[in-house]
PDB file of N, CA and C in Angstrom:
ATOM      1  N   UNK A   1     -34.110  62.107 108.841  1.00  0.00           N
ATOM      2  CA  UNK A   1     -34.928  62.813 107.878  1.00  0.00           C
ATOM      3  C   UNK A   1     -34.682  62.198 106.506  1.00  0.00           C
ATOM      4  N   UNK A   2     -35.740  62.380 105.976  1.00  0.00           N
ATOM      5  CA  UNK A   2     -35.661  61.950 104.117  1.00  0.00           C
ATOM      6  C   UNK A   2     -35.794  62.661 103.064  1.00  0.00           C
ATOM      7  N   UNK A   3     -34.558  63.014 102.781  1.00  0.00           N
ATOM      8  CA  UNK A   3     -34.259  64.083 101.918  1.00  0.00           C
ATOM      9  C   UNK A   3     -34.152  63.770 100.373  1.00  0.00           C
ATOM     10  N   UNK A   4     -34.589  64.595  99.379  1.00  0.00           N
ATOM     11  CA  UNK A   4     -34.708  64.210  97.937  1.00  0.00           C
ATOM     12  C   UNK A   4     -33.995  65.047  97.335  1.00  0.00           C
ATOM     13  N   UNK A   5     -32.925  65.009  96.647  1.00  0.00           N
ATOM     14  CA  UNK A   5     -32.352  65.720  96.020  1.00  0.00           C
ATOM     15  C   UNK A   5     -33.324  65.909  94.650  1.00  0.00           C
ATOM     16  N   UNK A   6     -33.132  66.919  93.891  1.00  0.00           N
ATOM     17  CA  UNK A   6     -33.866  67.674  92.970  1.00  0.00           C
ATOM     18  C   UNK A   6     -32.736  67.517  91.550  1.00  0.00           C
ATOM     19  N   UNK A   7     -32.932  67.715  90.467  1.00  0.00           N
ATOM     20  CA  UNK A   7     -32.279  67.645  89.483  1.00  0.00           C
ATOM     21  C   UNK A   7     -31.689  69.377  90.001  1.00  0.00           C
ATOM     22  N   UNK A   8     -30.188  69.576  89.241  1.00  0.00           N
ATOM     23  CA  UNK A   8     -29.357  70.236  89.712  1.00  0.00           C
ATOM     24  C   UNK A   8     -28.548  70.464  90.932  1.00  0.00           C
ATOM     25  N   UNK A   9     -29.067  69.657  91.945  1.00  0.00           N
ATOM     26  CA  UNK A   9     -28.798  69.753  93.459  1.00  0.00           C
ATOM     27  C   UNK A   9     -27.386  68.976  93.437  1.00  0.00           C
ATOM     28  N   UNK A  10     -26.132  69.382  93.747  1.00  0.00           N
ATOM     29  CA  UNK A  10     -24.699  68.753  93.375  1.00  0.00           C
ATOM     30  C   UNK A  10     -24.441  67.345  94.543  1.00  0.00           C
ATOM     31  N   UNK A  11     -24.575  66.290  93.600  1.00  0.00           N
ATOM     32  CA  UNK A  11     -24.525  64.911  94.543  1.00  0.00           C
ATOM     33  C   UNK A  11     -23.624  65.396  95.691  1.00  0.00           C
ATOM     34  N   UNK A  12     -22.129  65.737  95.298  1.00  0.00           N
ATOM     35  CA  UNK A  12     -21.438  65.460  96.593  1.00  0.00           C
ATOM     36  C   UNK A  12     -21.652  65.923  97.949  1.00  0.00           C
ATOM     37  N   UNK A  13     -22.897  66.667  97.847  1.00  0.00           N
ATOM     38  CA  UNK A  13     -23.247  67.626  98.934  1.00  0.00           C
ATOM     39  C   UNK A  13     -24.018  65.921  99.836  1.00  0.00           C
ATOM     40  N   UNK A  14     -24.212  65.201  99.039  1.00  0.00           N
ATOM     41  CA  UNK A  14     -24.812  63.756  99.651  1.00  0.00           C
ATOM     42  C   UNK A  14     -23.936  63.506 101.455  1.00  0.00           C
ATOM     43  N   UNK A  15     -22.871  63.395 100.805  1.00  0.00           N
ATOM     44  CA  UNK A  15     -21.654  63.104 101.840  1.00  0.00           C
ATOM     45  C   UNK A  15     -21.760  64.039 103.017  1.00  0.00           C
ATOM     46  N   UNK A  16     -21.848  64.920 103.425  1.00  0.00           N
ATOM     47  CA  UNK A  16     -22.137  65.722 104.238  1.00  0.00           C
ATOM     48  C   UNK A  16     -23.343  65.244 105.338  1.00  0.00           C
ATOM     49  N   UNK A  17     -24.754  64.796 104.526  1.00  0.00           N
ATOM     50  CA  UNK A  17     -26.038  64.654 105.465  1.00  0.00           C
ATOM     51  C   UNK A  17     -26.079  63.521 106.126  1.00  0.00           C
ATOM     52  N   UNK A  18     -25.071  62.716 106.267  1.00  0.00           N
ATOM     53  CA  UNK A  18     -25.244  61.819 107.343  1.00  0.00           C
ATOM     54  C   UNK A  18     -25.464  62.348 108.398  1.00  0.00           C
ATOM     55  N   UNK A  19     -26.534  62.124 109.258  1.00  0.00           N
ATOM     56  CA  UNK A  19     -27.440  60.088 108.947  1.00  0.00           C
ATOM     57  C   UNK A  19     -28.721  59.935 108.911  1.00  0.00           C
ATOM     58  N   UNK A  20     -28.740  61.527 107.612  1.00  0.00           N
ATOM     59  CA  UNK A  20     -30.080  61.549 107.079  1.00  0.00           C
ATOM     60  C   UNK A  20     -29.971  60.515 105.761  1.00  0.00           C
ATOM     61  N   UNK A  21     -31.244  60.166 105.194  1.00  0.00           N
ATOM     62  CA  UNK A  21     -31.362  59.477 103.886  1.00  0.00           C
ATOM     63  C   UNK A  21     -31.880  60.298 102.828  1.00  0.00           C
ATOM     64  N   UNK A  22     -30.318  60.048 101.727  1.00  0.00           N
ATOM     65  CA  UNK A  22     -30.673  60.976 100.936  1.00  0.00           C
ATOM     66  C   UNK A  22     -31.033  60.080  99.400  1.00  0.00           C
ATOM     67  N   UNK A  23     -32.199  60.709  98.382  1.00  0.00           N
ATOM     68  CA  UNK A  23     -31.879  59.404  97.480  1.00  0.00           C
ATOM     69  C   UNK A  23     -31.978  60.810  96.331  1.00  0.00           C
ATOM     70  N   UNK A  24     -31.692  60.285  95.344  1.00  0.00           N
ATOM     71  CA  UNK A  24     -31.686  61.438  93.762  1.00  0.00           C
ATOM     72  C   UNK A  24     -32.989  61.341  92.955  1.00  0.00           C
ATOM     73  N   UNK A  25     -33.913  62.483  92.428  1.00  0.00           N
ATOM     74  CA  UNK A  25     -35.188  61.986  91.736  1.00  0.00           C
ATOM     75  C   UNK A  25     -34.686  61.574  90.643  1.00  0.00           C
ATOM     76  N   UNK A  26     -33.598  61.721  89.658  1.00  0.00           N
ATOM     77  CA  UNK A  26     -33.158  61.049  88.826  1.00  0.00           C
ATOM     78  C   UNK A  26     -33.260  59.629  88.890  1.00  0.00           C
ATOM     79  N   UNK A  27     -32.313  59.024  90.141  1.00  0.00           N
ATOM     80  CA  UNK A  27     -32.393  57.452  90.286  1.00  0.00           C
ATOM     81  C   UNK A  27     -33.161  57.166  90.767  1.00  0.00           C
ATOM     82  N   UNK A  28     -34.266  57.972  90.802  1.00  0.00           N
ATOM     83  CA  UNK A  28     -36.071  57.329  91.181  1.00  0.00           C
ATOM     84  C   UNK A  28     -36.306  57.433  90.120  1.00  0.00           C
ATOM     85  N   UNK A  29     -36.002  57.667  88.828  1.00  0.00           N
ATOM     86  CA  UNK A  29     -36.970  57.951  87.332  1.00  0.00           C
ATOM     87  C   UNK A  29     -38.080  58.410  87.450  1.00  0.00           C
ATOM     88  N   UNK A  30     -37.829  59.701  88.418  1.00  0.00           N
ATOM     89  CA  UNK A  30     -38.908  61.451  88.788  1.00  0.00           C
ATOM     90  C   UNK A  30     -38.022  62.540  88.109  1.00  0.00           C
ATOM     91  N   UNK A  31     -37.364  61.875  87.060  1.00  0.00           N
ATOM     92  CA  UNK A  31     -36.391  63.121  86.334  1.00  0.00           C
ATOM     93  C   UNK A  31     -37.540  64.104  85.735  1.00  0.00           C
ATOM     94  N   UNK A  32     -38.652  63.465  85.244  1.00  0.00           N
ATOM     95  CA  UNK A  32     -39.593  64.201  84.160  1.00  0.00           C
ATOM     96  C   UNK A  32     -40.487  64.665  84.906  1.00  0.00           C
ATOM     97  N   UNK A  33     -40.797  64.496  86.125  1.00  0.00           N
ATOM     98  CA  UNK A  33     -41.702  65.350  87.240  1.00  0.00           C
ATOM     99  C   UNK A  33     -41.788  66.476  87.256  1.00  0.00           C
ATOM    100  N   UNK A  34     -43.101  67.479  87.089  1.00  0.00           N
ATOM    101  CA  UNK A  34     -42.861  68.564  86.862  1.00  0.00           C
ATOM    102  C   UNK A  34     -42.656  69.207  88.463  1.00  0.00           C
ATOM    103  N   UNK A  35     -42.523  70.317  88.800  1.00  0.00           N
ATOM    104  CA  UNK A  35     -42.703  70.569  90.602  1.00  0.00           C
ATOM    105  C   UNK A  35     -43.243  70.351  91.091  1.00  0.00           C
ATOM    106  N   UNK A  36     -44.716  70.663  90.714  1.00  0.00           N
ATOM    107  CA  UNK A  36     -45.580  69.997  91.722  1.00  0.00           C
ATOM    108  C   UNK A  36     -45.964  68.775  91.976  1.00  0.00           C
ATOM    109  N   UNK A  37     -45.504  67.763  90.928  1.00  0.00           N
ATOM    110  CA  UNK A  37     -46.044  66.386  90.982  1.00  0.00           C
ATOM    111  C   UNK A  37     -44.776  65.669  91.637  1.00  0.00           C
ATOM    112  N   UNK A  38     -43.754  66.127  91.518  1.00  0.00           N
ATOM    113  CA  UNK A  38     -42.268  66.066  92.123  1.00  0.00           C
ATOM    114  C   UNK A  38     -42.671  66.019  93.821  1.00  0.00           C
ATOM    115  N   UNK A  39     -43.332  67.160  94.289  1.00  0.00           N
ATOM    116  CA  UNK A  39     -43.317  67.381  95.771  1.00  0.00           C
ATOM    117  C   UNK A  39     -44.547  66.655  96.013  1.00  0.00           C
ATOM    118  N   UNK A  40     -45.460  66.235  95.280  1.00  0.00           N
ATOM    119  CA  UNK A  40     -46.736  65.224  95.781  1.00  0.00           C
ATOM    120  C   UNK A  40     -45.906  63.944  95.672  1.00  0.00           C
ATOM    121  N   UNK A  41     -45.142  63.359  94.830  1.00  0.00           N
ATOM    122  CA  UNK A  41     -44.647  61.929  94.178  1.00  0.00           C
ATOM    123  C   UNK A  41     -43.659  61.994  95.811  1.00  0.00           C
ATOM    124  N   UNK A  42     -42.807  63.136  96.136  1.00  0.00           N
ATOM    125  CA  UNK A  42     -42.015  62.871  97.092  1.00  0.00           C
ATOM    126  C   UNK A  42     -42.528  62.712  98.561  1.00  0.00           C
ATOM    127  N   UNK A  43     -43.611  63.903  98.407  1.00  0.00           N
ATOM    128  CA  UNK A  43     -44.569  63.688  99.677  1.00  0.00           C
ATOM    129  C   UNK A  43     -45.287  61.699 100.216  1.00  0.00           C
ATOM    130  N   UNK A  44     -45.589  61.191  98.656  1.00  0.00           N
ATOM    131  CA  UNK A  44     -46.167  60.147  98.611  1.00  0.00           C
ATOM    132  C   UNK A  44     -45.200  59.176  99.706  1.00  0.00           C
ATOM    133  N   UNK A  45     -44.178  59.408  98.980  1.00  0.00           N
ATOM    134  CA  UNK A  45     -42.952  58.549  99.137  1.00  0.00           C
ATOM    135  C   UNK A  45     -42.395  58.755 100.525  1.00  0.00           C
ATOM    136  N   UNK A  46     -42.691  59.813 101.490  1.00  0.00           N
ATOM    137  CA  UNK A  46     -42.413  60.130 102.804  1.00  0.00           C
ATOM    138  C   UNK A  46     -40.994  60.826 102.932  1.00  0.00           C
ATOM    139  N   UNK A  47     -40.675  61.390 101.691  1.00  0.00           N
ATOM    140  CA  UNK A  47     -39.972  62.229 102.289  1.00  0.00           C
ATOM    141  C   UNK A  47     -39.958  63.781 102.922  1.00  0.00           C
ATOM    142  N   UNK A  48     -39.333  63.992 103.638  1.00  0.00           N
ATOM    143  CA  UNK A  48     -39.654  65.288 104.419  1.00  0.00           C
ATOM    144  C   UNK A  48     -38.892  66.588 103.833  1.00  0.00           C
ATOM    145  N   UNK A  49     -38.109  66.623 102.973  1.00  0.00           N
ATOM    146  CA  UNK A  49     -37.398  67.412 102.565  1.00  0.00           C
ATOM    147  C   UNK A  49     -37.261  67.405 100.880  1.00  0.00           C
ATOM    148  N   UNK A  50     -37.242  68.421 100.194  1.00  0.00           N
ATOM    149  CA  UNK A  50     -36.628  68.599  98.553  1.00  0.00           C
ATOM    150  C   UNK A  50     -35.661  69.523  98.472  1.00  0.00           C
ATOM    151  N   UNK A  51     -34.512  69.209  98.344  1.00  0.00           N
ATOM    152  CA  UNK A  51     -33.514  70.425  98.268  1.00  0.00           C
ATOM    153  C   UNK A  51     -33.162  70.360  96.262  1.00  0.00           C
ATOM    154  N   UNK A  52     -33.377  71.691  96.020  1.00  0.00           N
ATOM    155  CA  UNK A  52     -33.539  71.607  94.917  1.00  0.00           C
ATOM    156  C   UNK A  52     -32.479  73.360  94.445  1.00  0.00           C
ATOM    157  N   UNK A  53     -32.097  73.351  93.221  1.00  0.00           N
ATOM    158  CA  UNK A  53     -31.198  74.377  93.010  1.00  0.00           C
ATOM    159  C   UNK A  53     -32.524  75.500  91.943  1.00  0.00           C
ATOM    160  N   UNK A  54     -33.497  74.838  91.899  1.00  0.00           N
ATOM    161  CA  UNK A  54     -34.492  75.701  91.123  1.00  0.00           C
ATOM    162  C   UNK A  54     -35.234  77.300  91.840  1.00  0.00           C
ATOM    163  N   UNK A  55     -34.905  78.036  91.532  1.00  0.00           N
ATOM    164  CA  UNK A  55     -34.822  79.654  92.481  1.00  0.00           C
ATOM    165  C   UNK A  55     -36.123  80.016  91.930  1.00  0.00           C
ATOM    166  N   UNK A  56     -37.358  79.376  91.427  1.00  0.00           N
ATOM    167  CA  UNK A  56     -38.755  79.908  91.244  1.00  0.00           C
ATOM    168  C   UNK A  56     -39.748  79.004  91.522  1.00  0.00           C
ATOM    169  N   UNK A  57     -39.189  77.889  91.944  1.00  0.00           N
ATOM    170  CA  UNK A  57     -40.342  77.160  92.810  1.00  0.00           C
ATOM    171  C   UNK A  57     -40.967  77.745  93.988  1.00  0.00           C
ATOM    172  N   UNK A  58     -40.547  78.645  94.398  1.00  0.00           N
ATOM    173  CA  UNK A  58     -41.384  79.457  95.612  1.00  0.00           C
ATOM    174  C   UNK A  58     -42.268  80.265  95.550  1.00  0.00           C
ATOM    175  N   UNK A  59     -42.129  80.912  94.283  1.00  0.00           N
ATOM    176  CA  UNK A  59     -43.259  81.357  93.478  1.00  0.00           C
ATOM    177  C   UNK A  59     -44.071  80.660  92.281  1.00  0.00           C
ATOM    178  N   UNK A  60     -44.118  79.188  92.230  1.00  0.00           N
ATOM    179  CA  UNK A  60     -44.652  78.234  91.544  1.00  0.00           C
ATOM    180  C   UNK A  60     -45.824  77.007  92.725  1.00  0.00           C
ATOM    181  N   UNK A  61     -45.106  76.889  93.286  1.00  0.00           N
ATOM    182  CA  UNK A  61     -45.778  76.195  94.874  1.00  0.00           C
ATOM    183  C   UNK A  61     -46.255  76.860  95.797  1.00  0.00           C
ATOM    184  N   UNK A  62     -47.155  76.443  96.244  1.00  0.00           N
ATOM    185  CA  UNK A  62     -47.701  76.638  97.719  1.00  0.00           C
ATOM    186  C   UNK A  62     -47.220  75.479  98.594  1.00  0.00           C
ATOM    187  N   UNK A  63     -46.758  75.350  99.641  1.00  0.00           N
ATOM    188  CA  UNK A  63     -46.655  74.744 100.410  1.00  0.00           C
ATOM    189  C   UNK A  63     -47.356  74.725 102.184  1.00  0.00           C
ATOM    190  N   UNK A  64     -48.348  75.711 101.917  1.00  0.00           N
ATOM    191  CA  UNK A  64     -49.352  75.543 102.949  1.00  0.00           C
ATOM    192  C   UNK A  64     -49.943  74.284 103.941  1.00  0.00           C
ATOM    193  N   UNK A  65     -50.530  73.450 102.716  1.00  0.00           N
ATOM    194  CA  UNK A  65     -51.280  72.418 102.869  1.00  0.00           C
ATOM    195  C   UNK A  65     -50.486  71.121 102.603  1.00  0.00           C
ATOM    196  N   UNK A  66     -48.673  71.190 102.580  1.00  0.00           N
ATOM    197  CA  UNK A  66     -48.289  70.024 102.443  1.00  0.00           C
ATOM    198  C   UNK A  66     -47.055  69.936 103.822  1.00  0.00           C
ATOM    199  N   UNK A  67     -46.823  68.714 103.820  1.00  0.00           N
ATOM    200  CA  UNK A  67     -45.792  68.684 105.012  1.00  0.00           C
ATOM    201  C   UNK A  67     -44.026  68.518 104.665  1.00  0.00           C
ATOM    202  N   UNK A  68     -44.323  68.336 103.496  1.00  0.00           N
ATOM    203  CA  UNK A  68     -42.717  68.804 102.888  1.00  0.00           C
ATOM    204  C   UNK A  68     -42.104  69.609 103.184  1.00  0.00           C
ATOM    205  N   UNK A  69     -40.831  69.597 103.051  1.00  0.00           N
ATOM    206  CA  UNK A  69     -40.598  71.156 103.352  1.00  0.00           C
ATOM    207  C   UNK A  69     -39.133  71.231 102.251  1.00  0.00           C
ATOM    208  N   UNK A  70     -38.931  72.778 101.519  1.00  0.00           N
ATOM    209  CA  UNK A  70     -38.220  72.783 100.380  1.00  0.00           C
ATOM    210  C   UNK A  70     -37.039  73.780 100.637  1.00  0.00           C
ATOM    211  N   UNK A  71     -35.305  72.982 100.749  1.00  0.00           N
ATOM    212  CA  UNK A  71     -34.090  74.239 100.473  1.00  0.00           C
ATOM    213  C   UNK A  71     -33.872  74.617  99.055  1.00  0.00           C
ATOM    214  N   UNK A  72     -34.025  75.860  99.274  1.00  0.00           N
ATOM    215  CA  UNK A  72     -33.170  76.580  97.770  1.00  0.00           C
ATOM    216  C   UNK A  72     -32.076  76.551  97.995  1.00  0.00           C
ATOM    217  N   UNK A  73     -30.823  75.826  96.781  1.00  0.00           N
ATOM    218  CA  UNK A  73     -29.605  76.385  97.133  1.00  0.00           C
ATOM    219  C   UNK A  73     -29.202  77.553  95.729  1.00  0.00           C
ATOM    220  N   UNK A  74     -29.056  78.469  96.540  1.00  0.00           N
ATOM    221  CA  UNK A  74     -29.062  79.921  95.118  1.00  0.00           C
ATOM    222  C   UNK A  74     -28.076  80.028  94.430  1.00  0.00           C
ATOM    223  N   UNK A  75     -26.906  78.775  94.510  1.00  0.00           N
ATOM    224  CA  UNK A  75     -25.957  78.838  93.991  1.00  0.00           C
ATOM    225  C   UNK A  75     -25.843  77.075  93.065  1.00  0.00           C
ATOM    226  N   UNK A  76     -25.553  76.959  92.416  1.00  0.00           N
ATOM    227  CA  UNK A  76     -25.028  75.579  91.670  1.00  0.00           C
ATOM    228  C   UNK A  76     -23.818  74.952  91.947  1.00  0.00           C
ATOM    229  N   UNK A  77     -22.707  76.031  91.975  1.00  0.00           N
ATOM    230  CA  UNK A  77     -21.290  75.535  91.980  1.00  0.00           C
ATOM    231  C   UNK A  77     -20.746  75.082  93.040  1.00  0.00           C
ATOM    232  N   UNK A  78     -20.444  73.565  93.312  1.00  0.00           N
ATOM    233  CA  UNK A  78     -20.609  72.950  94.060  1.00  0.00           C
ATOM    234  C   UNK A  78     -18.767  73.350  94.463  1.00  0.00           C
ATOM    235  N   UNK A  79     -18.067  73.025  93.852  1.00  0.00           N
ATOM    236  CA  UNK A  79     -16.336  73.003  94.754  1.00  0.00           C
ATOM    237  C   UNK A  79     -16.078  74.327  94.701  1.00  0.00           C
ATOM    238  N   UNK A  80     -16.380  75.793  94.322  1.00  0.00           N
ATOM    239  CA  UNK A  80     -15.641  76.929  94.529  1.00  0.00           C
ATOM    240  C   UNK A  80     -16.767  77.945  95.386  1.00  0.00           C
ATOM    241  N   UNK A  81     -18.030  77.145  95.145  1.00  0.00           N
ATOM    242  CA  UNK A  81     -18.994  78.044  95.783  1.00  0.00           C
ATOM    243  C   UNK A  81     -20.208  77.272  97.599  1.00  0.00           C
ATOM    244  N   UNK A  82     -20.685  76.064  96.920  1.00  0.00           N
ATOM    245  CA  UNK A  82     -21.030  75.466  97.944  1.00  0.00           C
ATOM    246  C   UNK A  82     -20.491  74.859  99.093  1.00  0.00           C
ATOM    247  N   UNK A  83     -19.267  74.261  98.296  1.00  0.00           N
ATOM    248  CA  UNK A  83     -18.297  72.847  99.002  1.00  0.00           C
ATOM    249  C   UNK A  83     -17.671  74.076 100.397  1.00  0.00           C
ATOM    250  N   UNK A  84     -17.389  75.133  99.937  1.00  0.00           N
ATOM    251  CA  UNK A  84     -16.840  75.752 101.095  1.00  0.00           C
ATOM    252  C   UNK A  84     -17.332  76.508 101.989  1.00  0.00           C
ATOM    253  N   UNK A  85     -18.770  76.614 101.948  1.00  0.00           N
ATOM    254  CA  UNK A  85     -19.705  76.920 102.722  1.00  0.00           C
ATOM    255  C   UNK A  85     -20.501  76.344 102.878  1.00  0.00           C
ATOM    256  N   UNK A  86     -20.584  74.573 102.842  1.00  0.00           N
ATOM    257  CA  UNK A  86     -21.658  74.134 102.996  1.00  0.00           C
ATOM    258  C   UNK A  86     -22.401  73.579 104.666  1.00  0.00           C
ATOM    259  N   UNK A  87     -21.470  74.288 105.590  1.00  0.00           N
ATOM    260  CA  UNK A  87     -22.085  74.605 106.814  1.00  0.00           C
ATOM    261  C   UNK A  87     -23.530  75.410 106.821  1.00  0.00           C
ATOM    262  N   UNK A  88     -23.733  76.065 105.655  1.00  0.00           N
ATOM    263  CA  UNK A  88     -25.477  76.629 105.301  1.00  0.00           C
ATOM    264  C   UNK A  88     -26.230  75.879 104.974  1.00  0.00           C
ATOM    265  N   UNK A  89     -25.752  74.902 104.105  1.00  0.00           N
ATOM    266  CA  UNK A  89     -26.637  74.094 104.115  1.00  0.00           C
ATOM    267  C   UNK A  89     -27.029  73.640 105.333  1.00  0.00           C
ATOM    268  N   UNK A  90     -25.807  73.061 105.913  1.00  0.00           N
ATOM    269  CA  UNK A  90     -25.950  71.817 107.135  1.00  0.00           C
ATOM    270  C   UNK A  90     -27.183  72.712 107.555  1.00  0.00           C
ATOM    271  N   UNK A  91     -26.760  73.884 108.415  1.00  0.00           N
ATOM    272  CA  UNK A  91     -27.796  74.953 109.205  1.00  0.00           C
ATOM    273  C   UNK A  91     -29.212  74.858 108.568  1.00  0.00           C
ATOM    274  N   UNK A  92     -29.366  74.532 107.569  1.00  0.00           N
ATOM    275  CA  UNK A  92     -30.652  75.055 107.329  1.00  0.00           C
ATOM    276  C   UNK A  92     -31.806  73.723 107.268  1.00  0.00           C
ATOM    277  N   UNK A  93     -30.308  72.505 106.842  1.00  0.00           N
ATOM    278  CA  UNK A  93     -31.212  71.205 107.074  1.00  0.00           C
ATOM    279  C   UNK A  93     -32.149  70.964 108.769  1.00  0.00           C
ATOM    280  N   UNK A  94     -30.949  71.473 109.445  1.00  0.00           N
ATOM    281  CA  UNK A  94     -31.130  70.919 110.760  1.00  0.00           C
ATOM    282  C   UNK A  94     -32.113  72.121 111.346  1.00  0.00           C
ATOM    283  N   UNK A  95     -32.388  73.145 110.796  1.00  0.00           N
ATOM    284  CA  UNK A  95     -33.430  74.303 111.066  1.00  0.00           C
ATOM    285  C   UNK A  95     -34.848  74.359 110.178  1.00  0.00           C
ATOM    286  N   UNK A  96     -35.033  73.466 109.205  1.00  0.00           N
ATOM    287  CA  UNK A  96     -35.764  73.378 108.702  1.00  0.00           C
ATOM    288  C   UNK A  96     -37.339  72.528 109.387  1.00  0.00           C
ATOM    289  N   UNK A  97     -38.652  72.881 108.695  1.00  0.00           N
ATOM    290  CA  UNK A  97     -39.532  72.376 109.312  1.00  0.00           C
ATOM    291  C   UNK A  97     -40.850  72.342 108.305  1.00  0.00           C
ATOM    292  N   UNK A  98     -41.696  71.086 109.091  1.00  0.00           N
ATOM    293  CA  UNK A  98     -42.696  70.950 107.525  1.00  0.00           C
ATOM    294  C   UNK A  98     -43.090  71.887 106.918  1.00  0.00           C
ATOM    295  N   UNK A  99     -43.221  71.898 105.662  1.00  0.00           N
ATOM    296  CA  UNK A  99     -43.512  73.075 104.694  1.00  0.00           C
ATOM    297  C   UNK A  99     -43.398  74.825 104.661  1.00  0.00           C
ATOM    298  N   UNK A 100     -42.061  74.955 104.909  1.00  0.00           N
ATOM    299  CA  UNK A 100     -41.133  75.829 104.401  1.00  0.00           C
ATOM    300  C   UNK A 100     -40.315  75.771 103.582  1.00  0.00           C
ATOM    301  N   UNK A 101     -39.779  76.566 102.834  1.00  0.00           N
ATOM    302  CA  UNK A 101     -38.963  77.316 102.154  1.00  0.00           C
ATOM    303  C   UNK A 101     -38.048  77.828 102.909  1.00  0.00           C
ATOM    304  N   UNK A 102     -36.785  77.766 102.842  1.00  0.00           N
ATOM    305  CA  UNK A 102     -35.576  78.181 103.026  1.00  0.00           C
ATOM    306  C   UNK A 102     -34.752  78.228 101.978  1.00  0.00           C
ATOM    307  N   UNK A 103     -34.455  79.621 101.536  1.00  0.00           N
ATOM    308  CA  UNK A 103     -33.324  79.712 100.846  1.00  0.00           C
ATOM    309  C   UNK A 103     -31.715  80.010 101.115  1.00  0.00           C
ATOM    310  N   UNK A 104     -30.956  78.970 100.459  1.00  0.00           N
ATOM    311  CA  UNK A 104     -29.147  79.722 100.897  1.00  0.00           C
ATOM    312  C   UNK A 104     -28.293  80.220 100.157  1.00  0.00           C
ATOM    313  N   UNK A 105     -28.075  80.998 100.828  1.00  0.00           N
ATOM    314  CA  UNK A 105     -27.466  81.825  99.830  1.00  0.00           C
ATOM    315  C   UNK A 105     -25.993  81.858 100.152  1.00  0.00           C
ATOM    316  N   UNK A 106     -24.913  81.907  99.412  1.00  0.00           N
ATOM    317  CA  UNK A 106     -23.739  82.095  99.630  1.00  0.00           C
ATOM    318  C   UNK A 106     -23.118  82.903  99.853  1.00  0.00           C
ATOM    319  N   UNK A 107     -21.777  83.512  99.887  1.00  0.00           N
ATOM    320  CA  UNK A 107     -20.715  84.452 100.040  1.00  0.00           C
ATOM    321  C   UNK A 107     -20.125  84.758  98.829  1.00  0.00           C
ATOM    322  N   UNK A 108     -20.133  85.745  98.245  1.00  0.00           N
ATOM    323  CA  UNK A 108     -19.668  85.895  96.801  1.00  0.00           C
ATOM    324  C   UNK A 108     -18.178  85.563  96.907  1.00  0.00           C
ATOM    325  N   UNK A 109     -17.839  84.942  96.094  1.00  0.00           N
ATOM    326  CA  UNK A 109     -16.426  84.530  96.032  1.00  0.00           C
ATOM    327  C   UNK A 109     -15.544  85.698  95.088  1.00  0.00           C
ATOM    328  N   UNK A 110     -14.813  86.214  95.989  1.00  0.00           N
ATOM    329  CA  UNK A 110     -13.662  87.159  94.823  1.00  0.00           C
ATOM    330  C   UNK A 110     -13.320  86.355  93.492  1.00  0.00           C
ATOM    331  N   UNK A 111     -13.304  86.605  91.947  1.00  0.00           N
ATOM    332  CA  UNK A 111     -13.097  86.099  91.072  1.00  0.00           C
ATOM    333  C   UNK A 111     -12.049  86.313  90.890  1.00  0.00           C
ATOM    334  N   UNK A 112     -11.057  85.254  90.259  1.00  0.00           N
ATOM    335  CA  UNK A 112      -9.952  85.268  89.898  1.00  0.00           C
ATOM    336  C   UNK A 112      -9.282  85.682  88.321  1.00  0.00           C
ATOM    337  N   UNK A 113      -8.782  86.788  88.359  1.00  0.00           N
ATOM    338  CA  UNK A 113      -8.637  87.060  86.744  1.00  0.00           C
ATOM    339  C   UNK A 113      -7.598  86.523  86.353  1.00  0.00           C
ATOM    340  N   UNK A 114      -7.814  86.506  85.035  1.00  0.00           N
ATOM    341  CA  UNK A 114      -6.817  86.028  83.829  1.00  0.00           C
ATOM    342  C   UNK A 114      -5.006  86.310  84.224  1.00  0.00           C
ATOM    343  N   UNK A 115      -4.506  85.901  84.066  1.00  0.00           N
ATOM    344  CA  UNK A 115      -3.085  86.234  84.054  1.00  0.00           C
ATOM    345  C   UNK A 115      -2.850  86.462  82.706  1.00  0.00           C
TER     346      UNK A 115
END
């Protein structure tokens, strides 16, 4: 599968999707893409997937009529929040299908107070 990471989407989560191909819209210079021209520019480009950390593209897009298909990850924080659950991701890559939406959501992490 050909997966596009989205601005905010935490690189190291890269390491994990082998031996899918993952590339960054940043290091495509699609940083300034707005969403929808983002998921046509990526569609163009054949990829099958946008995993993106943006939580209102689902109510900004339709994805009816395209074969993309888009993960929300509802969280940003990649080492205290994603990195240790990122078996949801995995799940949702490998459950995913053209043009859906899937969102993941995490496990609230107990916060650690001040000493």
């Amino acid at each position: 599968m050909k997966i596009l990471f989205d601005q905010g989407t935490p690189r190291p989560l890269k390491q994990y999707l082998h031996p899918h191909t993952v590339d960054i819209a940043l290091l495509l210079g699609w940083s300034e893409l707005e969403n929808g021209a983002l998921i046509a520019a990526a569609e163009t480009a054949g990829f099958d997937l946008i995993v993106t950390t943006d939580q209102n593209i689902k109510y900004q897009q339709n994805l009816a009529n395209r074969k993309i298909a888009i993960i929300v990850l509802m969280h940003t924080d990649w080492p205290s929040v994603i990195e240790p659950d990122v078996h949801l991701v995995l799940d949702a890559v490998a459950k995913v299908t053209p043009n859906a939406f899937i969102e993941v959501t995490f496990p609230k992490k107990p916060r650690k107070l001040a000493s």
